[in-house]
Protein backbone atom coordinates (compact mmCIF):
# COMPACT_ATOMS: atom_id res chain seq x y z
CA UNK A 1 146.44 130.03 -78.13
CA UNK A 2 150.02 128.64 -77.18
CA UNK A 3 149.92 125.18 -76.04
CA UNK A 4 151.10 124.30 -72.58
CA UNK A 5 154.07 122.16 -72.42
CA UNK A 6 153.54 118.62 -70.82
CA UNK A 7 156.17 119.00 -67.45
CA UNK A 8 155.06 122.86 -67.12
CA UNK A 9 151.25 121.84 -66.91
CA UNK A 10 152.07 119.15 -64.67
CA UNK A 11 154.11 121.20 -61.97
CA UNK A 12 150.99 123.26 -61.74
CA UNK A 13 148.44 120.79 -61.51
CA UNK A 14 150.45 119.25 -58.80
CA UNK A 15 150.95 122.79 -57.04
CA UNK A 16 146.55 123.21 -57.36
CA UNK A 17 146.79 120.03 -54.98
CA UNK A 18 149.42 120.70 -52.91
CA UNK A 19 147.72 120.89 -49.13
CA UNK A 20 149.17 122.03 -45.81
CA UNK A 21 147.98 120.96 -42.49
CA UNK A 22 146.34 124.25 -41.45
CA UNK A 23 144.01 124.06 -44.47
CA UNK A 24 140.81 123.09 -43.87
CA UNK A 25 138.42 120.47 -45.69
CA UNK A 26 135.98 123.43 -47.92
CA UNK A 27 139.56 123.97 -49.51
CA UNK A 28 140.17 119.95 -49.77
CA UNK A 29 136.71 119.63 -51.54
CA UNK A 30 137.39 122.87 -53.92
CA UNK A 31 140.59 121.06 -55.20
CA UNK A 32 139.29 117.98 -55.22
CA UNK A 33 136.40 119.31 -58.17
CA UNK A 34 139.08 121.27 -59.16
CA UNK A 35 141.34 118.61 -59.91
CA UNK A 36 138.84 116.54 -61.53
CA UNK A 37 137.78 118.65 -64.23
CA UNK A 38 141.18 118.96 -65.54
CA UNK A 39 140.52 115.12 -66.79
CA UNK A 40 137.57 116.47 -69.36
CA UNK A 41 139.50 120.17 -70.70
CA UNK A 42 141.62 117.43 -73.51
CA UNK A 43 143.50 114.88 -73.87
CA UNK A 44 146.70 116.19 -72.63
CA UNK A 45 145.15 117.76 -69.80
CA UNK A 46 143.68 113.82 -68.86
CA UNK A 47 147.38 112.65 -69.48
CA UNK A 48 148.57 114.78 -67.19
CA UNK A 49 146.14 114.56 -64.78
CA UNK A 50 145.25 111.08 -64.50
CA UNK A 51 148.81 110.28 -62.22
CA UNK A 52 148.59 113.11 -59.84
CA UNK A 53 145.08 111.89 -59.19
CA UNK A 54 145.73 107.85 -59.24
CA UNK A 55 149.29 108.93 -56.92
CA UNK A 56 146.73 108.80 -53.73
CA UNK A 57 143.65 107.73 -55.10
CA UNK A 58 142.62 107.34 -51.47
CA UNK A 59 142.42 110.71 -50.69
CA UNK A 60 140.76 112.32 -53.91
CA UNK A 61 137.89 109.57 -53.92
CA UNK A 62 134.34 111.16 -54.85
CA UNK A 63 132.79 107.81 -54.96
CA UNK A 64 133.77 104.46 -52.98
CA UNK A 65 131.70 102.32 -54.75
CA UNK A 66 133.41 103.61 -58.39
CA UNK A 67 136.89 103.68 -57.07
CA UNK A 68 136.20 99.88 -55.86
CA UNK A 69 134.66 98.80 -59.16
CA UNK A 70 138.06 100.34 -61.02
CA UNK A 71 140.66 98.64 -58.66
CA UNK A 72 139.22 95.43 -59.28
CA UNK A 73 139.69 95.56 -63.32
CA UNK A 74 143.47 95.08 -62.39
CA UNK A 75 143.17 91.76 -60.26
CA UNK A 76 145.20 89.10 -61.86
CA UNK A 77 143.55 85.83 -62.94
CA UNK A 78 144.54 84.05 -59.99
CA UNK A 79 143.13 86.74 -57.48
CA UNK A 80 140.22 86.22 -59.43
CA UNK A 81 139.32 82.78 -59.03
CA UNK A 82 140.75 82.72 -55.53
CA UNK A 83 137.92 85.11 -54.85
CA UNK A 84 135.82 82.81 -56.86
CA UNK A 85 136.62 80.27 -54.75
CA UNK A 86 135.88 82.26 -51.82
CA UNK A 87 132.27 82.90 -52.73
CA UNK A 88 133.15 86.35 -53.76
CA UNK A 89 131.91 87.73 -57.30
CA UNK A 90 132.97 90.89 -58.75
CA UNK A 91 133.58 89.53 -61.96
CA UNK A 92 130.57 89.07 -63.34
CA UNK A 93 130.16 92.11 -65.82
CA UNK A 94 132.68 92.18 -68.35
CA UNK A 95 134.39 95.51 -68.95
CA UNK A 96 136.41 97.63 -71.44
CA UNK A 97 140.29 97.37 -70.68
CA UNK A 98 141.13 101.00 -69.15
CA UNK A 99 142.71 103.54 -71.09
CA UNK A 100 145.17 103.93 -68.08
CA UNK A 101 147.36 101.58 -65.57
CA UNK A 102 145.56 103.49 -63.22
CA UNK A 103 147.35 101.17 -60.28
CA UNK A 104 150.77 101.63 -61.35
CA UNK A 105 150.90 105.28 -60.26
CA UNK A 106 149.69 105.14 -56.73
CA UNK A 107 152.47 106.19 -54.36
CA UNK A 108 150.39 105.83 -51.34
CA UNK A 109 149.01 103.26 -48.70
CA UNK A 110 147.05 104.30 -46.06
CA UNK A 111 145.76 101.14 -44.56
CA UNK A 112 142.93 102.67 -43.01
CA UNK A 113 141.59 104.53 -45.68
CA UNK A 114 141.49 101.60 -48.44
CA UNK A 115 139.62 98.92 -45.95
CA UNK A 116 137.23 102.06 -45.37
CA UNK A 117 136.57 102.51 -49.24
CA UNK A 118 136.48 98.41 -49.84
CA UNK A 119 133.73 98.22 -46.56
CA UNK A 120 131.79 101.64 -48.15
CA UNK A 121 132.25 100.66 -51.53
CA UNK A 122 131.06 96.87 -51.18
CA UNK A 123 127.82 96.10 -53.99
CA UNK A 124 128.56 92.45 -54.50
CA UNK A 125 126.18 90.75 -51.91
CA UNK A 126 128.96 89.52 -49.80
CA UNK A 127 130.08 90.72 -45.81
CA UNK A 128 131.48 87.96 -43.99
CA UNK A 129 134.55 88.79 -42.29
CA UNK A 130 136.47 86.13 -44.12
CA UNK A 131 135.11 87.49 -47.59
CA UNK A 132 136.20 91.29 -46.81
CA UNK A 133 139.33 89.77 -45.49
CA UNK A 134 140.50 88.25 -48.73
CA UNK A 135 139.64 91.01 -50.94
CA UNK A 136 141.56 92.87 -48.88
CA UNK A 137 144.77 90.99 -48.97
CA UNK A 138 144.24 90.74 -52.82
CA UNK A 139 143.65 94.15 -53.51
CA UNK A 140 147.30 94.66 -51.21
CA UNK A 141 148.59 91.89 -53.18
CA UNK A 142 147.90 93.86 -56.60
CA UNK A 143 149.34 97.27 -55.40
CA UNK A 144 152.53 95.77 -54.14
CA UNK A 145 152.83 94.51 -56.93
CA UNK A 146 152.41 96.80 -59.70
CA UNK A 147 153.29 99.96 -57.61
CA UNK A 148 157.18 100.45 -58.77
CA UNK A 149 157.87 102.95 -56.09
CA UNK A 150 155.43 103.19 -53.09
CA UNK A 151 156.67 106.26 -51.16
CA UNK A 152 153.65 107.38 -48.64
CA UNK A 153 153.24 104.47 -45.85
CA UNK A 154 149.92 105.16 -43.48
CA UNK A 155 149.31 103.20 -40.86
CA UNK A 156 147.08 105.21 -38.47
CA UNK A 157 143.99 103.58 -36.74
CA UNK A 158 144.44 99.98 -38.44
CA UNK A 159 144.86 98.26 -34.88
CA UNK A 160 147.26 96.61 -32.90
CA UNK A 161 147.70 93.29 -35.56
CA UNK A 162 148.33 93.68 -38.85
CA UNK A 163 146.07 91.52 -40.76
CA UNK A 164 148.31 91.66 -44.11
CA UNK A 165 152.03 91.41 -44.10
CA UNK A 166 153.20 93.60 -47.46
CA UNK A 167 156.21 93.13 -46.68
CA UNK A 168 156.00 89.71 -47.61
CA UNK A 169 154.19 89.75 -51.23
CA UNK A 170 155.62 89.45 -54.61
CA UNK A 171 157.49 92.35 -55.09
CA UNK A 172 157.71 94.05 -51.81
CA UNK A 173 161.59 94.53 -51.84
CA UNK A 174 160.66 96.94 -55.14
CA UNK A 175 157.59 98.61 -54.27
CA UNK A 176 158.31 99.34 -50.63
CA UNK A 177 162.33 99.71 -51.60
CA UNK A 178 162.44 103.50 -51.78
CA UNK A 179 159.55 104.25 -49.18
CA UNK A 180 160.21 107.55 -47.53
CA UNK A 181 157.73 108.51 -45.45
CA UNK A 182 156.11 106.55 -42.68
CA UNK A 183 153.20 107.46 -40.33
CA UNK A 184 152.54 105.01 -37.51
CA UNK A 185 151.51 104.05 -34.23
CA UNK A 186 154.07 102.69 -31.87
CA UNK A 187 151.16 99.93 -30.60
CA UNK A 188 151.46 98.33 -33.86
CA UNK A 189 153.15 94.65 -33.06
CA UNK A 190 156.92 94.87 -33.59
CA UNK A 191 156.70 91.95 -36.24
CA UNK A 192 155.65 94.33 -38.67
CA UNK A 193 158.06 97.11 -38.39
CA UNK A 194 160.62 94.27 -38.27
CA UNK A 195 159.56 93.00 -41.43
CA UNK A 196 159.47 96.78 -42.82
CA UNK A 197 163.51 96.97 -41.25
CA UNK A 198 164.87 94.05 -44.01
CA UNK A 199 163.43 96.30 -47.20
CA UNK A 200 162.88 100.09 -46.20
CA UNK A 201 166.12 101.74 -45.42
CA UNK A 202 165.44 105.25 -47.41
CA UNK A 203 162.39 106.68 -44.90
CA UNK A 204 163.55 110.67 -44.57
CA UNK A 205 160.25 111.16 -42.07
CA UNK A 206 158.66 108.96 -39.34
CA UNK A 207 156.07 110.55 -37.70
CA UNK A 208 154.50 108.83 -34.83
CA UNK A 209 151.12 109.90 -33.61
CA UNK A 210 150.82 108.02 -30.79
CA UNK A 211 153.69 106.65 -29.14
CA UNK A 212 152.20 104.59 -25.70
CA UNK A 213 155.06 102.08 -26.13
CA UNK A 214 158.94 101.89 -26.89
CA UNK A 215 158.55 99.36 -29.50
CA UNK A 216 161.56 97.19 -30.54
CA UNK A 217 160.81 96.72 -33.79
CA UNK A 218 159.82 100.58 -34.42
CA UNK A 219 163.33 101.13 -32.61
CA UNK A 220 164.62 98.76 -35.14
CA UNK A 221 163.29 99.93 -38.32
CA UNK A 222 164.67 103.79 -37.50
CA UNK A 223 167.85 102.40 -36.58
CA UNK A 224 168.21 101.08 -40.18
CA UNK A 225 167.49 104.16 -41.99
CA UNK A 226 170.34 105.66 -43.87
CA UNK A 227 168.98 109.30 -44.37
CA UNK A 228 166.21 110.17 -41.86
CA UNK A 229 165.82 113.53 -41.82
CA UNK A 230 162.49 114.31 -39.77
CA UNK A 231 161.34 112.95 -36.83
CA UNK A 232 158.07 113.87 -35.21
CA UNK A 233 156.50 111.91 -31.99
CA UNK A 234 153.43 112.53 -30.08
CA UNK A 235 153.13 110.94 -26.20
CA UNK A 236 149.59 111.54 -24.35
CA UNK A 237 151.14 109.78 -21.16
CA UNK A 238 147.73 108.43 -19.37
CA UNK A 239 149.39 105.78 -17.81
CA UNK A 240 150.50 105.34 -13.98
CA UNK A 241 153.53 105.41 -14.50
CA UNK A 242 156.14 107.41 -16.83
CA UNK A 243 157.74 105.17 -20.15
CA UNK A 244 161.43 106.02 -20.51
CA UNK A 245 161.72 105.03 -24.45
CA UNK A 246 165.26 104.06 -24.41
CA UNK A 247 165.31 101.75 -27.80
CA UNK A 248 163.31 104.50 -29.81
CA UNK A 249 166.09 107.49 -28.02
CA UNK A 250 169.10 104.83 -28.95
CA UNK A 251 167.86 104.34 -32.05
CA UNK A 252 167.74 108.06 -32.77
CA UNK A 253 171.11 108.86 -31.60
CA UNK A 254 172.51 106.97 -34.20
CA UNK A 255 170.43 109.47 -36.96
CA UNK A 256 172.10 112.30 -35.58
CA UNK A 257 174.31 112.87 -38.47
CA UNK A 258 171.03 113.24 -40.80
CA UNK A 259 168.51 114.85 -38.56
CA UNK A 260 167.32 117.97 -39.54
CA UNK A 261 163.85 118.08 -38.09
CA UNK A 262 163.05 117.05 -34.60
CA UNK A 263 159.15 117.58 -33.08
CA UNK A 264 158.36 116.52 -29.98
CA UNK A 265 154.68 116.41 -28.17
CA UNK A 266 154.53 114.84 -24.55
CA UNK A 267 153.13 115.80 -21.34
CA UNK A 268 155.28 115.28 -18.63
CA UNK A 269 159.45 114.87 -18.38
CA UNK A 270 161.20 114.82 -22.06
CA UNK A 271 161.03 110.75 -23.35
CA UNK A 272 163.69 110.22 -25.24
CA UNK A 273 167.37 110.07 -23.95
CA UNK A 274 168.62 113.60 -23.14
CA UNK A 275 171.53 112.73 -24.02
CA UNK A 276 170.78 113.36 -27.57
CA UNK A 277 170.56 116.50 -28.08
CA UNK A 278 173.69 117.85 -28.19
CA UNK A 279 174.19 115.48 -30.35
CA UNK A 280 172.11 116.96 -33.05
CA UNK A 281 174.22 119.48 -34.68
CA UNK A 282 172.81 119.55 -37.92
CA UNK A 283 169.10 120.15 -36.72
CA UNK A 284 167.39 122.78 -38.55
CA UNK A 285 163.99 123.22 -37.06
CA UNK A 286 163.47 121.75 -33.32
CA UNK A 287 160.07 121.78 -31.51
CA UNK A 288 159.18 120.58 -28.31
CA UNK A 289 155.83 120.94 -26.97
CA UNK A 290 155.55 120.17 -23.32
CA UNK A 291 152.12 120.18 -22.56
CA UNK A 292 152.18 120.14 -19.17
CA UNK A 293 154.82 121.77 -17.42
CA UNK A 294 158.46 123.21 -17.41
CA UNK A 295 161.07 120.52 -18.01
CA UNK A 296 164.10 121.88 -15.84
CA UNK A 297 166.55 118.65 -17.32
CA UNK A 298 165.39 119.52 -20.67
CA UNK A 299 166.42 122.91 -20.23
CA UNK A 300 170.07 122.21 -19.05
CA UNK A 301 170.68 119.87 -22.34
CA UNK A 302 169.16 122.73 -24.12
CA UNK A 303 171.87 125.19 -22.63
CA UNK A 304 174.86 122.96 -23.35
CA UNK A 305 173.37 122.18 -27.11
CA UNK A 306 174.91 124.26 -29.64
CA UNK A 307 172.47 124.46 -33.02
CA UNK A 308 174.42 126.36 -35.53
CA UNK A 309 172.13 125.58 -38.59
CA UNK A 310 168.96 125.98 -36.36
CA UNK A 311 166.00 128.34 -38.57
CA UNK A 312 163.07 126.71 -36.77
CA UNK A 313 162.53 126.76 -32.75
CA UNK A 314 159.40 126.22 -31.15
CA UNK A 315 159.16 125.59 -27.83
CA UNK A 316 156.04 125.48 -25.74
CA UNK A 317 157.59 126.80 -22.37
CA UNK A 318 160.85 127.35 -20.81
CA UNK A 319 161.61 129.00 -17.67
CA UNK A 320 163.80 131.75 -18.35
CA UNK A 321 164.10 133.73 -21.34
CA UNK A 322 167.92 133.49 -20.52
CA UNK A 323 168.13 129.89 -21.64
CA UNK A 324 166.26 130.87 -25.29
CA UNK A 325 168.65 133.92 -25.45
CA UNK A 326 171.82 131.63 -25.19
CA UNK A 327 169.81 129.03 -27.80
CA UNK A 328 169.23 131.99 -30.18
CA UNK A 329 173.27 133.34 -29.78
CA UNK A 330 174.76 129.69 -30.87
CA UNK A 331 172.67 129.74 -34.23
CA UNK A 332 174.83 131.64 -36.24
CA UNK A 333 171.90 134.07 -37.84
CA UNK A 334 170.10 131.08 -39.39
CA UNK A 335 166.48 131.33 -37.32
CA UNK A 336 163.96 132.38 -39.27
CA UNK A 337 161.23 130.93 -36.77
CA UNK A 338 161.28 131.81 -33.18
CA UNK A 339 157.99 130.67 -30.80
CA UNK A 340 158.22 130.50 -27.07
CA UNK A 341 154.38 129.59 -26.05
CA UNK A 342 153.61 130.44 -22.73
CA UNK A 343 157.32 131.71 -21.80
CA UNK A 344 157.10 134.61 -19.75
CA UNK A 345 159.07 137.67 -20.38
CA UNK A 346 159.60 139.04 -17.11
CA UNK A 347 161.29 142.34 -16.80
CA UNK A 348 164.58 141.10 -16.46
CA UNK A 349 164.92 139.45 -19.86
CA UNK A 350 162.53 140.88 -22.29
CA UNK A 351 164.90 143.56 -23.39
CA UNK A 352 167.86 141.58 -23.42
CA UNK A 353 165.61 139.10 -25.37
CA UNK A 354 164.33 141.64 -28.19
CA UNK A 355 167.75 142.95 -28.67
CA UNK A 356 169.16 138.69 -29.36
CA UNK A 357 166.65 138.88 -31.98
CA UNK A 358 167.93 141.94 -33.76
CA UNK A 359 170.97 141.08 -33.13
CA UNK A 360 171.44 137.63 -34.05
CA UNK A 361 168.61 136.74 -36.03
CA UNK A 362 168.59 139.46 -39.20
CA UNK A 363 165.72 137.17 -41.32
CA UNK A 364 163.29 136.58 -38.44
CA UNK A 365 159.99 136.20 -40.08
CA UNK A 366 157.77 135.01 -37.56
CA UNK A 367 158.77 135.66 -33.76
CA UNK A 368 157.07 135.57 -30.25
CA UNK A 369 158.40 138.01 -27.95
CA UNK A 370 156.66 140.35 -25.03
CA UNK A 371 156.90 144.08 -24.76
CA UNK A 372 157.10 145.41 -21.00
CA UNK A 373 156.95 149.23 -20.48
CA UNK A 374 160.89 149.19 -20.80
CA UNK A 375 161.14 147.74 -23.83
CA UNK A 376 160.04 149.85 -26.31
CA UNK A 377 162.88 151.52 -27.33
CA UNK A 378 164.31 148.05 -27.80
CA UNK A 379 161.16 147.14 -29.91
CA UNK A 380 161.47 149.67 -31.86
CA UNK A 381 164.93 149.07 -33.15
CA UNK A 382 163.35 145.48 -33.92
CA UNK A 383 161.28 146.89 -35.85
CA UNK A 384 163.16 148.80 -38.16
CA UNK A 385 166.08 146.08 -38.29
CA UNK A 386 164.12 142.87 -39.34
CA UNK A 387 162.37 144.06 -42.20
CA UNK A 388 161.68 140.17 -43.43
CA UNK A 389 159.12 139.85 -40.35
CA UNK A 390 156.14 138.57 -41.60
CA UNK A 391 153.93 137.27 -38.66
CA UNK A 392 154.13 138.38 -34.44
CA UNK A 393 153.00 137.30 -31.19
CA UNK A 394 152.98 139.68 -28.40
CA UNK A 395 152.60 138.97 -24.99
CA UNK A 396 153.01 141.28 -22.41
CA UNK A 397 153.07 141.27 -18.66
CA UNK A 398 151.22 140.00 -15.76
CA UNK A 399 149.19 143.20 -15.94
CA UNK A 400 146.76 144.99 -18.43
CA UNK A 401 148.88 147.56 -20.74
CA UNK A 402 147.35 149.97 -22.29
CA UNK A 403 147.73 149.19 -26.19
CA UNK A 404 148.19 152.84 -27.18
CA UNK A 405 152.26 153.02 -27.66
CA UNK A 406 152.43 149.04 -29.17
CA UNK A 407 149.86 149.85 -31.53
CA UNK A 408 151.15 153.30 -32.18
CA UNK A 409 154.65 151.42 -32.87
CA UNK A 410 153.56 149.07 -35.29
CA UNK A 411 151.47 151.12 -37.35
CA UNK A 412 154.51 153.49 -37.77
CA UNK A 413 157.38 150.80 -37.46
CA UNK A 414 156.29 147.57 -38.57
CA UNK A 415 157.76 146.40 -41.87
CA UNK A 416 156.50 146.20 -45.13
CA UNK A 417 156.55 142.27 -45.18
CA UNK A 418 154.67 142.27 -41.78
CA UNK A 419 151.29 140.37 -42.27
CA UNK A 420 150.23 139.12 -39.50
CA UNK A 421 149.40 140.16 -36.13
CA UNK A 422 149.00 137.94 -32.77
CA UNK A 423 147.79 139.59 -29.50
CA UNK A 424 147.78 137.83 -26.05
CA UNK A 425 144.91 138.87 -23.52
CA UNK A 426 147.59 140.83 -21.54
CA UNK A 427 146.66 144.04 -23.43
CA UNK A 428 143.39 145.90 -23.01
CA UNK A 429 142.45 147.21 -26.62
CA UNK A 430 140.71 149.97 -26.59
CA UNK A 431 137.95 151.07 -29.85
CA UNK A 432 139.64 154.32 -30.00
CA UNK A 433 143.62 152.60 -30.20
CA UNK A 434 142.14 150.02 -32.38
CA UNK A 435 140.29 151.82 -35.13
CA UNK A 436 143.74 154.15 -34.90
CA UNK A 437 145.93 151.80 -35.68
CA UNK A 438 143.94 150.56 -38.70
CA UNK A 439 143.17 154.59 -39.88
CA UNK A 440 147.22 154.59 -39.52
CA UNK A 441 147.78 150.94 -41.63
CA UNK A 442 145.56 152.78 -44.16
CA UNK A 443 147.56 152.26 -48.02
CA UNK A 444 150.08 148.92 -46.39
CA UNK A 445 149.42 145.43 -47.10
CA UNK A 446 146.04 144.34 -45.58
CA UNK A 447 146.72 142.82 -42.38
CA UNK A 448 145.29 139.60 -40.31
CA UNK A 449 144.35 140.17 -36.94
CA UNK A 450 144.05 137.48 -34.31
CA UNK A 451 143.76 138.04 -30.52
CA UNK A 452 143.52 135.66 -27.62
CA UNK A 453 141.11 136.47 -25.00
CA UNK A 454 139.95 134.46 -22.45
CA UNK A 455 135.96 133.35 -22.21
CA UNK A 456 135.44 136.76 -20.07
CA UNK A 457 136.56 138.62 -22.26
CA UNK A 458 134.56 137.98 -25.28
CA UNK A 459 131.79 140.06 -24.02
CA UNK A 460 134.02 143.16 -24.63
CA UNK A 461 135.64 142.12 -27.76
CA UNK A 462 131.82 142.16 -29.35
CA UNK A 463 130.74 144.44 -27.84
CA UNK A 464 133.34 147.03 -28.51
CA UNK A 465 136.07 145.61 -31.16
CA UNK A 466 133.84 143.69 -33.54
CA UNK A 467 132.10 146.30 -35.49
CA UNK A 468 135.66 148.05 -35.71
CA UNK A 469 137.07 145.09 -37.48
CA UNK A 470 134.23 144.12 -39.38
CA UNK A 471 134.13 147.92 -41.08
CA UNK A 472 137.73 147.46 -41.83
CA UNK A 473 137.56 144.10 -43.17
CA UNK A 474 135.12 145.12 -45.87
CA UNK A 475 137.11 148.06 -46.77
CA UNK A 476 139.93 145.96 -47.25
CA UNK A 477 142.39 146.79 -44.36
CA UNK A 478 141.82 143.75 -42.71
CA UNK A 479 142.60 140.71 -44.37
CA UNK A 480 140.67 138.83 -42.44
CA UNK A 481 140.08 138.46 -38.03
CA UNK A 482 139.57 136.23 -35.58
CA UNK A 483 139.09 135.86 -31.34
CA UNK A 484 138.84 132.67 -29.30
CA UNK A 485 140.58 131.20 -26.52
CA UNK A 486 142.17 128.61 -28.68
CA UNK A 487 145.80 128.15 -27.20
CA UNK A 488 147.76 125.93 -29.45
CA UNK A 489 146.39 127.32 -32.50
CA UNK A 490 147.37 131.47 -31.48
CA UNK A 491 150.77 130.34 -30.85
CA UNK A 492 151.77 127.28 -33.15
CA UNK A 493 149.08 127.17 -35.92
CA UNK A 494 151.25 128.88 -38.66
């Protein structure tokens, strides 16, 4: 048997654990096993291994109290007796030098995570918060040290004050020098992010998960950057009053030039300074869930913003589909991604909407839109023009339509790259149009199937849809099925 080469077998193992958001944690434990018995196949395949594995050890750990006992091997001398000294003993079995420098290839922090595995992991007979302080700030103290090129920066649910300032230890300008990816929480005290400002200037993505307060020293730190390219910021306004975040927005402005990927999640009025989005001409994906309501300023930036490059827009709501139609005219054939949420497509628009798309947007592959009566000669030209489509929503009106003609139309229209298929409540399916549709999709591409239907309606979708797509499923037309009132995931969970 050939022998794999080195960099080919390593691009796959790393593939095996790549991970997007929308899978869930069966599939994080499968590669997880998966990954670890590629260390026992040989000695190449351990090689190999060994640094994807030790590049987030945090998040591949089967065992805290194993991971714990390995970290500490690397302590220096003086961590050692300063722990000594501190009435903490780990020291006191002697051990085999490891085969690897396990430490050196960790490219991630996640605060959080590593005090969770020190806590979990602790077998030495010591607890006081003093103790679990200090091995803390030594085990930091190691990493920063001989971790050449940290690049993954968690800071999530590690509290207001940051006990340990990395940004301060022996060789923090190295090991935190080419950072480029940040997740944080804008309660954090500025101090830290203004100690982060002096040595990481390369961060492409901040994501914020919680933003509650327009932080200087956040403000700061993004203003420093010299290629951000992704921003994404979460707001769950509970307060009394609304927070205009006018240091984070100024800071942002001046990223224009190298912003490609703006998300937004608030509740009420847009946060940042409007001003800045017509500034962001070289945006590629934008997406701005408003939680809460229609954001009529928002709207008129949007309509004076010009987004030639855009391929990504996501939006949760906007008032008329006449404002998306001029977005999706200005983008020069680039979109690839068009979701509108809970837009309506009234009458007047929906057409005129459908025809944009085929118009304007020749590589659509996954596209809300609704279909009123009128629109179906529009639809079908959709059809038959975009024949990259891969996934659709479709709403429809304010009333029931029968599903006859839309499911007739995409069982004899719908491209061969079509793979998915979203259905809003405003459609009664029938049994008989159903089990049609699938007779007709008989010999394509097994299909996925997901409808929203409100709590009332799940009575009828068991009672006379379920055995239809279960029968299907097993003989293999149906990929796979699912019905539940879960908003955010029918429209945005791609």
């Amino acid at each position: 048997m050939s022998r794999l080469n080195k960099d080919v077998l390593s691009i796959i193992l790393e593939e095996l654990v790549f991970e997007k958001s929308r899978f869930n944690s069966n599939l994080t434990k499968c590669k997880k096993k998966s990954l670890h018995s590629c260390l026992f196949v040989n000695r190449l395949w351990c090689e190999v291994t060994v640094p994807i594995l030790w590049s987030n050890p945090w998040k591949y750990v089967m065992n805290s109290r194993l991971l714990l006992n390995v970290i500490v091997l690397f302590l220096s001398k003086e961590s050692q007796e300063f722990l000594i000294d501190q009435g903490i003993y780990l020291f006191s079995i002697k051990h085999k030098a490891p085969l690897f420098d396990y430490i050196s290839y960790c490219k991630y922090i996640n605060f959080h995570q590593i005090e969770n595995i020190i806590i979990n992991g602790l077998s030495f007979g010591f607890n006081k918060e003093y103790q679990i302080h200090a091995i803390e700030q030594e085990i930091y103290k190691m990493i920063i040290s001989r971790c050449p090129a940290i690049k993954y920066l968690d800071m999530m649910y590690s509290g207001r004050h940051f006990k340990h300032q990395i940004y301060h230890f022996t060789g923090a300008k190295l090991s935190l020098g080419e950072l480029t990816f940040l997740c944080c929480d804008s309660s954090v005290d500025s101090t830290f992010f203004y100690g982060l400002a002096h040595i990481c200037k390369l961060l492409q993505k901040i994501h914020i998960k919680s933003c509650p307060d327009d932080n200087s020293g956040l403000a700061r730190l993004i203003e420093v950057q010299k290629n951000l390219k992704c921003f994404v910021c979460s707001i769950y306004d509970d307060a009394e009053y609304v927070i205009q975040h006018k240091n984070i927005g100024n800071a942002l402005v001046k990223q224009a030039h190298s912003l490609i990927h703006l998300k937004l999640i608030y509740e009420d009025n847009f946060f940042l300074l409007l001003e800045i989005l017509p500034k962001l001409i070289n945006l590629k994906k934008l997406k701005l869930i408003n939680i809460a309501n229609n954001d009529y300023q928002l709207e008129k930036y949007l309509e004076i913003s010009t987004f030639s490059k855009l391929q990504v827009f996501h939006i949760e709501i906007i008032s008329s589909l006449d404002i998306a139609i001029n977005i999706i005219k200005k983008t020069e054939g680039n979109l690839l991604e068009i979701l509108l949420g809970s837009t309506i497509y009234n009458e007047m628009y929906s057409g005129k909407y459908i025809r944009t798309i085929y118009e304007h947007c020749p590589n659509i592959k996954i596209l809300s839109l609704g279909v009123n009566n009128s629109d179906y000669a529009e639809f079908e030209i959709l059809l038959e023009k975009c024949q990259q489509l891969e996934r659709i929503v479709i709403d429809g009106s304010f009333y029931k339509n029968a599903s006859n003609l839309l499911l007739e139309k995409l069982a004899k229209l719908a491209p061969k790259s079509l793979r998915e298929i979203r259905i809003f409540n405003d459609w009664k399916i029938s049994a008989n149009d159903l089990e049609l549709f699938l007779e007709n999709w008989r010999g394509r591409e097994s299909i996925i199937l997901y409808f929203f239907m409100d709590l009332k309606d799940c009575d009828y979708f068991s009672d006379c849809l379920l055995n239809i797509l279960i029968k299907y499923r097993e003989e293999g037309i149906i990929k796979n099925y699912r019905c539940d009132d879960e908003y955010q995931d029918f429209y945005f969970s791609w």
